[in-house]
N, C-alpha and C. Protein backbone atom coordinates (compact mmCIF):
# COMPACT_ATOMS: atom_id res chain seq x y z
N UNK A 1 48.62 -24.23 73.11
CA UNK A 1 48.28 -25.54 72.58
C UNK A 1 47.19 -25.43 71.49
N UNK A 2 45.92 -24.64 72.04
CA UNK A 2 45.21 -24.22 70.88
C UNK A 2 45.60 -23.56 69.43
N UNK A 3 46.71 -22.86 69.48
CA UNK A 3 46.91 -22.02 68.36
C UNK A 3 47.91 -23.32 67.68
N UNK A 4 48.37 -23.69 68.14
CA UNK A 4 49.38 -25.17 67.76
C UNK A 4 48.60 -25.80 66.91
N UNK A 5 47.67 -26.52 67.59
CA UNK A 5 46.77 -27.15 66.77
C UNK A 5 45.85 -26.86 65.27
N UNK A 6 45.52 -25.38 65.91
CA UNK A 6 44.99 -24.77 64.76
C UNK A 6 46.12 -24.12 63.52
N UNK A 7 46.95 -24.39 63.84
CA UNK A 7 48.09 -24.30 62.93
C UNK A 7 47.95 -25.50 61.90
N UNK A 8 48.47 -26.59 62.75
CA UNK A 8 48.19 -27.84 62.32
C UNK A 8 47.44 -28.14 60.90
N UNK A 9 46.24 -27.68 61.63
CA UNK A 9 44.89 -28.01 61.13
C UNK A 9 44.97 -26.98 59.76
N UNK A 10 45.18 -26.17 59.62
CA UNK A 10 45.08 -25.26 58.54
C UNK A 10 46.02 -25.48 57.30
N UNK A 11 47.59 -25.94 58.48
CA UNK A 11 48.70 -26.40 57.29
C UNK A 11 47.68 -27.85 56.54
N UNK A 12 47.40 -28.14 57.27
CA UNK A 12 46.83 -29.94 56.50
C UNK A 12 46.10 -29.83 55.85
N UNK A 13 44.99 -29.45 55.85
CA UNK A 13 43.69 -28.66 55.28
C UNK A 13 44.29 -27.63 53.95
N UNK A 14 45.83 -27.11 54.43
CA UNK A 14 45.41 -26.25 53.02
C UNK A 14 46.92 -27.15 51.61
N UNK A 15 47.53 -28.34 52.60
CA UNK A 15 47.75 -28.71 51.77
C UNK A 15 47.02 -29.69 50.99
N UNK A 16 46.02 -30.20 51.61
CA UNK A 16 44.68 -31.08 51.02
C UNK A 16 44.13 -30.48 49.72
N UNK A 17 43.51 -29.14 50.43
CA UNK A 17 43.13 -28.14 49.33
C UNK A 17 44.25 -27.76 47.82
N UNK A 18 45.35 -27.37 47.79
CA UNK A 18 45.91 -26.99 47.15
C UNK A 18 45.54 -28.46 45.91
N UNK A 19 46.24 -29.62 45.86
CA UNK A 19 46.35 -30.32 44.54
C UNK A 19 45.01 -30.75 44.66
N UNK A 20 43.78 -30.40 44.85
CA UNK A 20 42.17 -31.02 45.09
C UNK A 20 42.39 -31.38 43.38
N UNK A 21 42.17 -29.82 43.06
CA UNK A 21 41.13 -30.00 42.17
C UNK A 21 42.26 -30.61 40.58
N UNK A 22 43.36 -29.90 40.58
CA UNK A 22 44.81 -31.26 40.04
C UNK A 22 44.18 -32.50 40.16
N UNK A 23 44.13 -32.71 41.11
CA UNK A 23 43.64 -34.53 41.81
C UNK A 23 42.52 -34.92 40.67
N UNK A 24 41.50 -34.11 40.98
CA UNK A 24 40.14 -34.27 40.25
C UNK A 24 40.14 -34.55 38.68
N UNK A 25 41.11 -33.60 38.24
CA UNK A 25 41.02 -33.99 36.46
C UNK A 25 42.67 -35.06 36.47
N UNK A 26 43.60 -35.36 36.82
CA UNK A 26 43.96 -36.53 36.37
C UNK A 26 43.38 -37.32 36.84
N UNK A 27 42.59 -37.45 37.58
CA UNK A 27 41.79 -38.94 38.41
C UNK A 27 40.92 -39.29 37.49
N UNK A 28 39.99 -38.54 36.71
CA UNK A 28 38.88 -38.45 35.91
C UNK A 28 39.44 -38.64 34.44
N UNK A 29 40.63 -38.15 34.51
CA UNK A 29 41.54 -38.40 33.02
C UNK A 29 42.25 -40.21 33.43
N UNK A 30 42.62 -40.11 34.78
CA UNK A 30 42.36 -41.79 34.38
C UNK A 30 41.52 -42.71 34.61
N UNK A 31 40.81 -42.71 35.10
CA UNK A 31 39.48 -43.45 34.76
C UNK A 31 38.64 -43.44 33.48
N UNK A 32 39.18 -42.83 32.67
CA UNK A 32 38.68 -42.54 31.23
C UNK A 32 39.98 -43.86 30.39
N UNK A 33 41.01 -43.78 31.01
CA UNK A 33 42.00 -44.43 30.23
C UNK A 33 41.56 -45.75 30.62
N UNK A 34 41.70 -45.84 32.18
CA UNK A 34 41.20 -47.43 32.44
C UNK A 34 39.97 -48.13 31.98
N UNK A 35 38.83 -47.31 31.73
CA UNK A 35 37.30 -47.44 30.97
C UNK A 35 37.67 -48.62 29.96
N UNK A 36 39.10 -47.13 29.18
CA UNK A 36 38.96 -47.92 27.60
C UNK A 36 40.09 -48.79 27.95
N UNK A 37 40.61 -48.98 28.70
CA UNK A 37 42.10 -50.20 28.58
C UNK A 37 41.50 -51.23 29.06
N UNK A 38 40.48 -51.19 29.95
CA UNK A 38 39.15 -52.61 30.40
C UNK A 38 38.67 -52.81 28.95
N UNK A 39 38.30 -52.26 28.27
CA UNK A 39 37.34 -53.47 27.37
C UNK A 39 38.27 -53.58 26.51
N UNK A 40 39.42 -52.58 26.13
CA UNK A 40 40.56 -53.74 24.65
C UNK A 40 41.33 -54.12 25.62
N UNK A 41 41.50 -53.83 26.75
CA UNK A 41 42.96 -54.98 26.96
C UNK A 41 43.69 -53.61 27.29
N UNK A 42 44.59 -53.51 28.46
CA UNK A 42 45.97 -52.46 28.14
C UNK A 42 47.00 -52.50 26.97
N UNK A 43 47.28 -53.86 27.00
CA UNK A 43 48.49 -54.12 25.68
C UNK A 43 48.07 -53.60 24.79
N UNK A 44 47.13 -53.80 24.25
CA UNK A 44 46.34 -53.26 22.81
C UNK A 44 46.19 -51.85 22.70
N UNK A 45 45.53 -51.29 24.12
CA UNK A 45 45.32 -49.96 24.05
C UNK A 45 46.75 -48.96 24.03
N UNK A 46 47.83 -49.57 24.58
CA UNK A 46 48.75 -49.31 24.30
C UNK A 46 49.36 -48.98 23.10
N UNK A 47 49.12 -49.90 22.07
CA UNK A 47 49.60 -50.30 21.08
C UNK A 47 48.83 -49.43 20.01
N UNK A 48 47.75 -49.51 20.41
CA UNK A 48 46.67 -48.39 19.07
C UNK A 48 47.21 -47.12 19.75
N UNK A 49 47.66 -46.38 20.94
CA UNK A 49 47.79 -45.15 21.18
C UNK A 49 49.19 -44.98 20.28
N UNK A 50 50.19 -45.92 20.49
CA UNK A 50 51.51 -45.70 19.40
C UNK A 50 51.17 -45.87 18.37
N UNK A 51 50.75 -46.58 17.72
CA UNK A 51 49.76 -46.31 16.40
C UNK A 51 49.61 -45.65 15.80
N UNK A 52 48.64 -44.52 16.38
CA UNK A 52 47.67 -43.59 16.33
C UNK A 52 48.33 -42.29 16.10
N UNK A 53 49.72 -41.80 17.45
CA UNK A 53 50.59 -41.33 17.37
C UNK A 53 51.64 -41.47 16.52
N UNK A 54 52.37 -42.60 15.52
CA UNK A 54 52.91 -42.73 14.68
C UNK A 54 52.34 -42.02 12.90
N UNK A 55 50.58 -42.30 13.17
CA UNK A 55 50.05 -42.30 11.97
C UNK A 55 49.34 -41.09 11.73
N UNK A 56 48.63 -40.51 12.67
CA UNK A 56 48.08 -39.30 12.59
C UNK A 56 49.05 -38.21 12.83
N UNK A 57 48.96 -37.03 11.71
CA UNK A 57 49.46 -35.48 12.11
C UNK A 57 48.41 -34.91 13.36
N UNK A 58 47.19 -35.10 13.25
CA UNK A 58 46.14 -34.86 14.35
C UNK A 58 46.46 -35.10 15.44
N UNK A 59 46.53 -36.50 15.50
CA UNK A 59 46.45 -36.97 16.79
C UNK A 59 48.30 -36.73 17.40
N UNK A 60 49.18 -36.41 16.90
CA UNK A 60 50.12 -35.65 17.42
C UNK A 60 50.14 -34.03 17.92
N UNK A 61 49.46 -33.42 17.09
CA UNK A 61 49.13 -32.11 17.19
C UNK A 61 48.49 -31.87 18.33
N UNK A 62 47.21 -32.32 18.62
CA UNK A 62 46.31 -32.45 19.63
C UNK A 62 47.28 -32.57 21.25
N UNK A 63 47.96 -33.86 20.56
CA UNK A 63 48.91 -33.90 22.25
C UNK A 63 49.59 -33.13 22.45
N UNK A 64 50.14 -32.51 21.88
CA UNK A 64 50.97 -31.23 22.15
C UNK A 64 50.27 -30.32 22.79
N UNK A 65 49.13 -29.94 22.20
CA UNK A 65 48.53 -28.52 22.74
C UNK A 65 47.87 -29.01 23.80
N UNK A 66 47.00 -30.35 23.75
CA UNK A 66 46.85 -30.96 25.68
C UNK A 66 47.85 -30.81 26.70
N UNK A 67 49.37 -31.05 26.17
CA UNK A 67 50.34 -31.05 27.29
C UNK A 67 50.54 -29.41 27.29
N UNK A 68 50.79 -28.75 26.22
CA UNK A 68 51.18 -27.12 27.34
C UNK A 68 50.02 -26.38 27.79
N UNK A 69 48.43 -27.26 26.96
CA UNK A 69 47.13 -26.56 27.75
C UNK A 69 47.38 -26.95 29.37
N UNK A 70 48.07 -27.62 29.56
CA UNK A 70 47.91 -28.58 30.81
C UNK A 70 49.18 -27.70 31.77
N UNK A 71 49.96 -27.52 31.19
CA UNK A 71 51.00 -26.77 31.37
C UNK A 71 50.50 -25.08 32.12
N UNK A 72 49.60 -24.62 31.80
CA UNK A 72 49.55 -23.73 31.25
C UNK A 72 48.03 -23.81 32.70
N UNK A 73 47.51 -24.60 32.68
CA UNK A 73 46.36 -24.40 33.84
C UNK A 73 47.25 -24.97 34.72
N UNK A 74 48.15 -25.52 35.11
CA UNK A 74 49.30 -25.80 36.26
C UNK A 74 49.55 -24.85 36.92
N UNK A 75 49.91 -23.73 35.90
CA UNK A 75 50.96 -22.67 36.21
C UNK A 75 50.19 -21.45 36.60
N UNK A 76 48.83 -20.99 36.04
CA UNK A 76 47.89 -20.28 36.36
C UNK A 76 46.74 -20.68 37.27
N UNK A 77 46.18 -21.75 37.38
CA UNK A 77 45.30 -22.37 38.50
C UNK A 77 45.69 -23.63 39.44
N UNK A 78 46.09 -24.56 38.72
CA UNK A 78 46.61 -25.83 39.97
C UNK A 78 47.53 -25.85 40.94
N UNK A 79 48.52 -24.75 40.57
CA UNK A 79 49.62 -24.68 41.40
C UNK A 79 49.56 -23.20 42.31
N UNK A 80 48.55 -22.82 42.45
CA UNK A 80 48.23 -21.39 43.14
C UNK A 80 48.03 -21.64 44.60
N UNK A 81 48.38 -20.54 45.14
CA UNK A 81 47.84 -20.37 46.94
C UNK A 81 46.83 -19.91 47.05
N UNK A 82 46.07 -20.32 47.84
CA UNK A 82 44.65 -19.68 48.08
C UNK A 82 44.88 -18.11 48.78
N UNK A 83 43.83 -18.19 48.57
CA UNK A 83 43.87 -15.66 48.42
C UNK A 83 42.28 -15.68 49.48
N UNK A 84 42.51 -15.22 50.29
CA UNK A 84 41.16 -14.83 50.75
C UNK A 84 40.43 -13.84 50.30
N UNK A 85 41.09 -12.68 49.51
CA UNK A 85 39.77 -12.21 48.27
C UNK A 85 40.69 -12.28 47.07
N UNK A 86 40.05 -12.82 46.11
CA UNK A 86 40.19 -12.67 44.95
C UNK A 86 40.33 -11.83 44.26
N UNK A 87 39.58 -11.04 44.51
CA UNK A 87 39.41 -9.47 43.89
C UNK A 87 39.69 -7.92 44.67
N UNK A 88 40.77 -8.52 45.47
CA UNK A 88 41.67 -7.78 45.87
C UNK A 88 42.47 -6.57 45.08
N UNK A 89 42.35 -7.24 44.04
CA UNK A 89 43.52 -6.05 42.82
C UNK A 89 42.77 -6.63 41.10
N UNK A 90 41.75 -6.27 41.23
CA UNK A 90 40.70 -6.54 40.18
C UNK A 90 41.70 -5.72 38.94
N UNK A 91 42.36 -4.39 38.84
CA UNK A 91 42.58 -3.87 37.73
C UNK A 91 43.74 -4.75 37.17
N UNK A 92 45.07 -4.90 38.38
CA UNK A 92 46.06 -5.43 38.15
C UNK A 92 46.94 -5.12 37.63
N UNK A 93 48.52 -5.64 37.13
CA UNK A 93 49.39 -5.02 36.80
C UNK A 93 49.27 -4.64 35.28
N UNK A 94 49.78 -3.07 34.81
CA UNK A 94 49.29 -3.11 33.06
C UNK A 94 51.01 -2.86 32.61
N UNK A 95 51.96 -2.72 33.49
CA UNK A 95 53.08 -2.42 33.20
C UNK A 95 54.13 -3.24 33.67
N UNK A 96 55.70 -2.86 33.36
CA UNK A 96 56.44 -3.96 34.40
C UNK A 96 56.51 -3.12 35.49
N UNK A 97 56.11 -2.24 36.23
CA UNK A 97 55.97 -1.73 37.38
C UNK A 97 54.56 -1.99 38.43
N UNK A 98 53.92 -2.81 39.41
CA UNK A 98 53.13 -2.57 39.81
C UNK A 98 52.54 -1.14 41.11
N UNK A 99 51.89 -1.56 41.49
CA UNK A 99 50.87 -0.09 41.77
C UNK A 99 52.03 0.62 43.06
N UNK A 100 52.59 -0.38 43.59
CA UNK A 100 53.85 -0.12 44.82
C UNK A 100 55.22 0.45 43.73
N UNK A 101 55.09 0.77 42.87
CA UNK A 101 56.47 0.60 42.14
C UNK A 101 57.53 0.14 41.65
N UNK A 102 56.98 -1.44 42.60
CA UNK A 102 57.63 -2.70 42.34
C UNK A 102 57.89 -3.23 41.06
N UNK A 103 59.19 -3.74 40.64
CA UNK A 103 59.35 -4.34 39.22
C UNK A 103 58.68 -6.06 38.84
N UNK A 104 57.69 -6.16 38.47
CA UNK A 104 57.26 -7.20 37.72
C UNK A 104 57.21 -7.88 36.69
N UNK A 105 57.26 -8.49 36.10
CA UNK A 105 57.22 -9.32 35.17
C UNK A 105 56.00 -10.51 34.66
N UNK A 106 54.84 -9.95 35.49
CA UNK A 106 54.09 -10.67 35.61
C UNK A 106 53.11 -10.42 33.95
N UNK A 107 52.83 -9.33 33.55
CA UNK A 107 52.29 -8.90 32.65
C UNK A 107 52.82 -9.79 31.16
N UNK A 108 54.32 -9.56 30.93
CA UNK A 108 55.15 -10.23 30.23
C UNK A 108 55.04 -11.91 30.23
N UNK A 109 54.90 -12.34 31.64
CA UNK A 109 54.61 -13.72 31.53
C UNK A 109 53.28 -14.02 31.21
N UNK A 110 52.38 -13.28 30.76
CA UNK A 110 50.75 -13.84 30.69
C UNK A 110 50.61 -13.30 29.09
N UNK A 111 51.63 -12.27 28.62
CA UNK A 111 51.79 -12.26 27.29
C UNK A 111 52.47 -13.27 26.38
N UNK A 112 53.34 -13.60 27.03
CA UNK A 112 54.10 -15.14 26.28
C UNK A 112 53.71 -16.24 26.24
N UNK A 113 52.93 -16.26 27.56
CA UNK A 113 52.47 -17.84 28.02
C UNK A 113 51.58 -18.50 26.81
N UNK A 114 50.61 -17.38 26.30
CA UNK A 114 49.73 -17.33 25.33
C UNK A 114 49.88 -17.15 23.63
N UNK A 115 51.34 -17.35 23.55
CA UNK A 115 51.30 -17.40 21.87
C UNK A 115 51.79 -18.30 21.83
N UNK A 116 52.34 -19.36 22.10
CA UNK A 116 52.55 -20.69 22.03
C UNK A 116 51.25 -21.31 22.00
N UNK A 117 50.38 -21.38 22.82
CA UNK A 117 49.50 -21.88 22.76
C UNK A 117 48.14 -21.28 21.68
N UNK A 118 48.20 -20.15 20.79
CA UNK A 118 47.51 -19.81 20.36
C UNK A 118 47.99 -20.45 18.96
N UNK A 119 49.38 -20.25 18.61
CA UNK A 119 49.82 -21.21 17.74
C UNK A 119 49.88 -22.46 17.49
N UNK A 120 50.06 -23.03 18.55
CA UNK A 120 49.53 -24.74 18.53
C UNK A 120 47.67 -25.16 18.23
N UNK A 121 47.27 -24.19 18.81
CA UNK A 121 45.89 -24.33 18.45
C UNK A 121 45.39 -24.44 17.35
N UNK A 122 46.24 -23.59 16.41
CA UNK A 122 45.94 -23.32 15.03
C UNK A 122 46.43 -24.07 14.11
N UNK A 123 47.70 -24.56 14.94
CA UNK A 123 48.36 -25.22 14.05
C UNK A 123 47.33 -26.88 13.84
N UNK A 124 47.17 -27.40 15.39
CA UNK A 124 46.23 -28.62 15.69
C UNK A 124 45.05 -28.43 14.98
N UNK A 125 44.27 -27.52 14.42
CA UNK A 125 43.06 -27.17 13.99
C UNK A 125 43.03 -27.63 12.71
N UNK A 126 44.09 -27.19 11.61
CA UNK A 126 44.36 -27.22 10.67
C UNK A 126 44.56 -28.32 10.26
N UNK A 127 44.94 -29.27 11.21
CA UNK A 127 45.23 -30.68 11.14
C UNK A 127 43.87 -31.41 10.62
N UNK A 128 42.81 -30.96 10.91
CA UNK A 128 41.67 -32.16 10.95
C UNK A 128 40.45 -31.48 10.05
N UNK A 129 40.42 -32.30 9.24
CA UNK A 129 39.46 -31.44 7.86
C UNK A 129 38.08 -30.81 8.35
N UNK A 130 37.47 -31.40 9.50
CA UNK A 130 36.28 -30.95 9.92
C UNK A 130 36.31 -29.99 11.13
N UNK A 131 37.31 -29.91 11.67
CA UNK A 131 37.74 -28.89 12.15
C UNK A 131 38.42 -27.30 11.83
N UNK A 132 39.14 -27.81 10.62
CA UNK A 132 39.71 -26.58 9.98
C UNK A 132 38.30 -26.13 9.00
N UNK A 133 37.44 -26.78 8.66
CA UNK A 133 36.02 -26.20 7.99
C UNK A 133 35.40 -25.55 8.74
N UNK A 134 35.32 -25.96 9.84
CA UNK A 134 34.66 -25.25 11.26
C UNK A 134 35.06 -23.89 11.47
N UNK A 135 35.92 -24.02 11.92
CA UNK A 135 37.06 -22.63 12.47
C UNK A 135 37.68 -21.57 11.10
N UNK A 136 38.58 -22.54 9.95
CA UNK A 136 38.79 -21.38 8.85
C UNK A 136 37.41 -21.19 8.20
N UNK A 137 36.51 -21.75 7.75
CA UNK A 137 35.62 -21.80 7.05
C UNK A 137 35.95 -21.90 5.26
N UNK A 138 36.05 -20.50 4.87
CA UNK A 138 36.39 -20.27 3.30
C UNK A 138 37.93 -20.76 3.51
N UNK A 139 38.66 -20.55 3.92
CA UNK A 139 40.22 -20.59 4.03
C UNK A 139 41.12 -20.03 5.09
N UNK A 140 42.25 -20.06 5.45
CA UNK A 140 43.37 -19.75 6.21
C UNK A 140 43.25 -18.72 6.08
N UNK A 141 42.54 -17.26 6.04
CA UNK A 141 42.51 -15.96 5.84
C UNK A 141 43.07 -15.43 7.39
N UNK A 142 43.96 -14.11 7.12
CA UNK A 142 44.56 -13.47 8.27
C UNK A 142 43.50 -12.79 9.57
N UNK A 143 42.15 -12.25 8.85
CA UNK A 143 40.95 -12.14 9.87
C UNK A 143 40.87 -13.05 10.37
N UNK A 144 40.60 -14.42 9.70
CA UNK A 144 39.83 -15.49 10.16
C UNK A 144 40.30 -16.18 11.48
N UNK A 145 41.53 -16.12 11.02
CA UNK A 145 42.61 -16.64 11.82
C UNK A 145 43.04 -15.61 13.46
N UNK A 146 43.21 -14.44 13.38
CA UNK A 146 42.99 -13.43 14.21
C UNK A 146 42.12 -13.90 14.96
N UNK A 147 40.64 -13.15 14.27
CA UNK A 147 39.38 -13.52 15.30
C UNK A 147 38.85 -14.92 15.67
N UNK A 148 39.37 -15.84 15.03
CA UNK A 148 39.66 -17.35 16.30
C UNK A 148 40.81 -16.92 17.26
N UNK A 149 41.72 -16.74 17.23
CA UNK A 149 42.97 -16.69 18.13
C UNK A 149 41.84 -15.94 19.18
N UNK A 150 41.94 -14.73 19.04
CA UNK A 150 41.27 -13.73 20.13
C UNK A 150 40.08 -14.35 20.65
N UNK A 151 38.86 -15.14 19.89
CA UNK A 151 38.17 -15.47 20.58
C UNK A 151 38.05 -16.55 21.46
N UNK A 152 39.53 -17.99 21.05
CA UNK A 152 39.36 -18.80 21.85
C UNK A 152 40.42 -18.78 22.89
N UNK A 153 41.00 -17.30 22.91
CA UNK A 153 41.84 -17.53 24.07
C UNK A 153 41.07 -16.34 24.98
N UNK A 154 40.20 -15.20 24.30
CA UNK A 154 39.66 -14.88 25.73
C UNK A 154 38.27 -15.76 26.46
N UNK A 155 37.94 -16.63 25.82
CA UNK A 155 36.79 -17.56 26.31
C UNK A 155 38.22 -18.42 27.44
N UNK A 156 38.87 -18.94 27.15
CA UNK A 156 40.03 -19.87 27.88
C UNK A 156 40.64 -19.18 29.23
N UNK A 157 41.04 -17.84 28.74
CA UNK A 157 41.84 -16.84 29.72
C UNK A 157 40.33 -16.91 30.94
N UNK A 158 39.71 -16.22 30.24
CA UNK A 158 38.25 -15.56 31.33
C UNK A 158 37.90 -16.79 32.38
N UNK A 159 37.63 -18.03 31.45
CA UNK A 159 37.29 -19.19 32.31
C UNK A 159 38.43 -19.67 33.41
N UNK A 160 39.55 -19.42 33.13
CA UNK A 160 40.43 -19.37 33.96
C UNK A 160 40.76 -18.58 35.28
N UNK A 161 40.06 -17.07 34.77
CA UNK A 161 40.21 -16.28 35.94
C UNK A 161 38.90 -16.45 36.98
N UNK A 162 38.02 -16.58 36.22
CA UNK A 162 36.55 -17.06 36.97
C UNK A 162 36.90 -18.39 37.78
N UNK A 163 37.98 -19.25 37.61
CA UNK A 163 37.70 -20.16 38.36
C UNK A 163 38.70 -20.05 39.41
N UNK A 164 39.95 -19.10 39.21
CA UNK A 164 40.63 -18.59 40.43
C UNK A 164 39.31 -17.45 41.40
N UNK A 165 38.50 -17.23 41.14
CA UNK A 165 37.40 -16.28 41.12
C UNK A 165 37.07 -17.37 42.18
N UNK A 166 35.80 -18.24 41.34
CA UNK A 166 35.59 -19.12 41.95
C UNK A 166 35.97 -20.49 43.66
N UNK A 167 37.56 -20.45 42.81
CA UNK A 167 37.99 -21.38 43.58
C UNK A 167 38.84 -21.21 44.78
N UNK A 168 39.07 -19.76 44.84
CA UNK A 168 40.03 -18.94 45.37
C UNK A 168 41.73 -18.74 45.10
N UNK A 169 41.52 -19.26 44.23
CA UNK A 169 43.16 -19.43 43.70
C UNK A 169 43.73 -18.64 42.90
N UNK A 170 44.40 -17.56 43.38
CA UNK A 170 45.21 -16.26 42.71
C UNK A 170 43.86 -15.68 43.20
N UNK A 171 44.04 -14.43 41.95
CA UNK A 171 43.34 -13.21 41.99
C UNK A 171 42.90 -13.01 40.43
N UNK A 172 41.49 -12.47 40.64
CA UNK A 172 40.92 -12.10 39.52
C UNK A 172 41.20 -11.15 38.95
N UNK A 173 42.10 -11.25 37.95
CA UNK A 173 42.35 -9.74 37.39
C UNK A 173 42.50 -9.51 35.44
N UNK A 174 41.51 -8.00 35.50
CA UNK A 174 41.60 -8.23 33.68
C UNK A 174 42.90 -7.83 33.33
N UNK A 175 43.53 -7.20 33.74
CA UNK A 175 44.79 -7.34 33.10
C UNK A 175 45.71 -8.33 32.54
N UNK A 176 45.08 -9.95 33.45
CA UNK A 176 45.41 -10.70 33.39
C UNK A 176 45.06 -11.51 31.71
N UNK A 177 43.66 -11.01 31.62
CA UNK A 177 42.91 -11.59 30.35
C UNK A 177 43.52 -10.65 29.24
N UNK A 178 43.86 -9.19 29.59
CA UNK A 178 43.88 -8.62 28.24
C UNK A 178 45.20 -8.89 27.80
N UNK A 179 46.48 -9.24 28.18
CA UNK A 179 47.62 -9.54 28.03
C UNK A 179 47.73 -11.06 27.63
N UNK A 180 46.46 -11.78 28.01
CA UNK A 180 46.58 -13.13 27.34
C UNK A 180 45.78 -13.54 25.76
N UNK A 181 45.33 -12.66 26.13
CA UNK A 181 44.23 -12.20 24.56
C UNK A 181 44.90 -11.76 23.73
N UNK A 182 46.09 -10.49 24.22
CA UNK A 182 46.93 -9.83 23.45
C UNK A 182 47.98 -10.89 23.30
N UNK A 183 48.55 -12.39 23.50
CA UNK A 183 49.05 -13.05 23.45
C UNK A 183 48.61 -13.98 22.45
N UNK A 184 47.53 -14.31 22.29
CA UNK A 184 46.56 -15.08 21.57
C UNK A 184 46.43 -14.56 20.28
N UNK A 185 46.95 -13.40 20.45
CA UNK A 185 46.48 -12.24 18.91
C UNK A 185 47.51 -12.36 18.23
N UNK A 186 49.02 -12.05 19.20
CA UNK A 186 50.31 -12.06 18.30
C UNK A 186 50.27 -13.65 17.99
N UNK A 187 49.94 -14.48 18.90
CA UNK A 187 50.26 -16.18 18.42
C UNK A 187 49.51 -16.53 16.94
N UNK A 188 48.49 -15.77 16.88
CA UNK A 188 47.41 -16.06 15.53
C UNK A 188 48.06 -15.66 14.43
N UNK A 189 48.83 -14.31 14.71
CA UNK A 189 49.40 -14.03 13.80
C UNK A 189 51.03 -14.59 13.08
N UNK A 190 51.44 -14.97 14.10
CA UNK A 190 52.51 -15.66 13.80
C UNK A 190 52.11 -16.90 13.14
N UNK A 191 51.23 -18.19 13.45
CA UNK A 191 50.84 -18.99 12.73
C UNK A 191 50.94 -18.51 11.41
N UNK A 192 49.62 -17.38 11.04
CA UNK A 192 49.18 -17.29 9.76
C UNK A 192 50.30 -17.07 8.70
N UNK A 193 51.61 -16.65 9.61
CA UNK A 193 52.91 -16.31 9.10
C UNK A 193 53.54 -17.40 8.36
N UNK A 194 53.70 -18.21 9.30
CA UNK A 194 54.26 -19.59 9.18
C UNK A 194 53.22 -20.47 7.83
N UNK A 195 52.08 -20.62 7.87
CA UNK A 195 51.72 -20.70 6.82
C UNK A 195 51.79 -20.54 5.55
N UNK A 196 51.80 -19.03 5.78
CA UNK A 196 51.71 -18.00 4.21
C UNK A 196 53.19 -18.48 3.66
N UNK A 197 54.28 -18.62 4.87
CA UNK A 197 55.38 -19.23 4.27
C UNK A 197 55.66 -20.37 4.27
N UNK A 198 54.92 -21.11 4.65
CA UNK A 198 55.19 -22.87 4.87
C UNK A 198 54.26 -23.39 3.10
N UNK A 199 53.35 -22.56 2.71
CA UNK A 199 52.58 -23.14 1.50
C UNK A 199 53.18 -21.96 -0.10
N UNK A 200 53.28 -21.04 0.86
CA UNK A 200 54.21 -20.48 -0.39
C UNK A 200 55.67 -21.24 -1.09
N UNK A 201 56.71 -22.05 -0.06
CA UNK A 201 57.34 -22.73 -0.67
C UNK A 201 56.48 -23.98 -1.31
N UNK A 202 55.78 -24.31 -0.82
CA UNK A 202 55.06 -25.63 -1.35
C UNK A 202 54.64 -25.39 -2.48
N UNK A 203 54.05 -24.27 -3.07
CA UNK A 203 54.43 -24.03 -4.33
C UNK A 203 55.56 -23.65 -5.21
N UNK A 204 56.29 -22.98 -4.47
CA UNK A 204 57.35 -23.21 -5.61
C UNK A 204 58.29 -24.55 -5.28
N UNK A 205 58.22 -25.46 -4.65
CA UNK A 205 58.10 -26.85 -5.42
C UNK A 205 57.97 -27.19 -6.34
N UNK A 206 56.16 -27.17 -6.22
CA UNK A 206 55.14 -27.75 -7.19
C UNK A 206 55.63 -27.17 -8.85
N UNK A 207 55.98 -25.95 -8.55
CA UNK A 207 56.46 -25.19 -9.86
C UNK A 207 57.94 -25.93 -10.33
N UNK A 208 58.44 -25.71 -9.18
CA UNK A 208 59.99 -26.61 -9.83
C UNK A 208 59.86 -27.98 -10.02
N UNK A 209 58.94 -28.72 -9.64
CA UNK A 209 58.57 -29.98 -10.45
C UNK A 209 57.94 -30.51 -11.83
């Protein structure tokens, strides 16, 4: 009867635990919406968000990279099982084989996951004049662009593993960061790609006009 119970108690408890901290940022993401839909009105606030979204390249850009950032801490922290150590397998997988010989794919998924999103970043950045002054500075240069990619996805990756660290969810592992960094690197570069060819026709336009 005791072990019954304490069954119980652990299933409930750890499905409580699991969507907590999920819970915590859409709860806090809506109470931010309701804030502002209390003082204009919902209809209105409604209405300026289609708006806003119709009229801004920004404010489209932005939502995009919120929904697969969101995507993307789902799939790596909100939707995880708790681990009683974290740092159980600190080095982690560097191949598609892990340390048992087992075939994985885990490496591959933390390399992909991250050039989508390193590209949207760049792409959203570029969008907003005081932002792209910030981040390109002189211009869209292929360094420039690189060493943002790399630096804001291993600040993103790290904070991510620190808070499976933290929170107990997955396992802390750099393999995990250097494959998302190395994800962040090819995504930077592909942007700068898309650029060099998205403004290179834009001139020869300008020329054929």
């Amino acid at each position: 009867m005791i072990d019954l119970l304490n069954t119980i108690l652990k299933n409930v408890l750890t499905a409580l635990y699991q969507p907590f901290w999920f819970s915590v940022l859409l709860s806090t993401l809506f109470m931010f919406t309701w804030m502002y839909a209390k003082e204009h009105g919902w209809k209105r606030s409604i209405r300026n968000w289609i708006s806003k979204f119709k009229d801004s390249s920004y404010f489209r850009r932005m939502f995009i990279l919120a929904f697969y950032t969101t995507m993307i801490l789902f799939r790596t922290l909100l939707n995880r099982d708790l681990w009683m150590n974290p740092l159980s397998d600190v080095m982690g997988s560097w191949w598609i084989y892990d340390s048992n010989g087992e075939l994985t794919t885990e490496p591959i998924e933390n390399l992909m996951l991250f050039i989508p999103f390193s590209v949207l970043l760049m792409w959203a950045l570029s969008a907003n004049e005081t932002a792209r002054r910030r981040v390109f500075k002189k211009g869209v240069k292929l360094t420039t662009v690189l060493w943002q990619s790399v630096k804001i996805t291993f600040l993103f990756s790290f904070d991510i593993e620190f808070l499976q660290l933290f929170l107990r969810l997955g396992t802390w592992q750099l393999s995990d960061v250097f494959y998302n960094v190395l994800g962040g690197f090819i995504g930077g570069f592909v942007y700068w790609i898309m650029w060099k060819v998205k403004h290179a026709y834009a001139k020869t336009e300008d020329a054929a006009q």
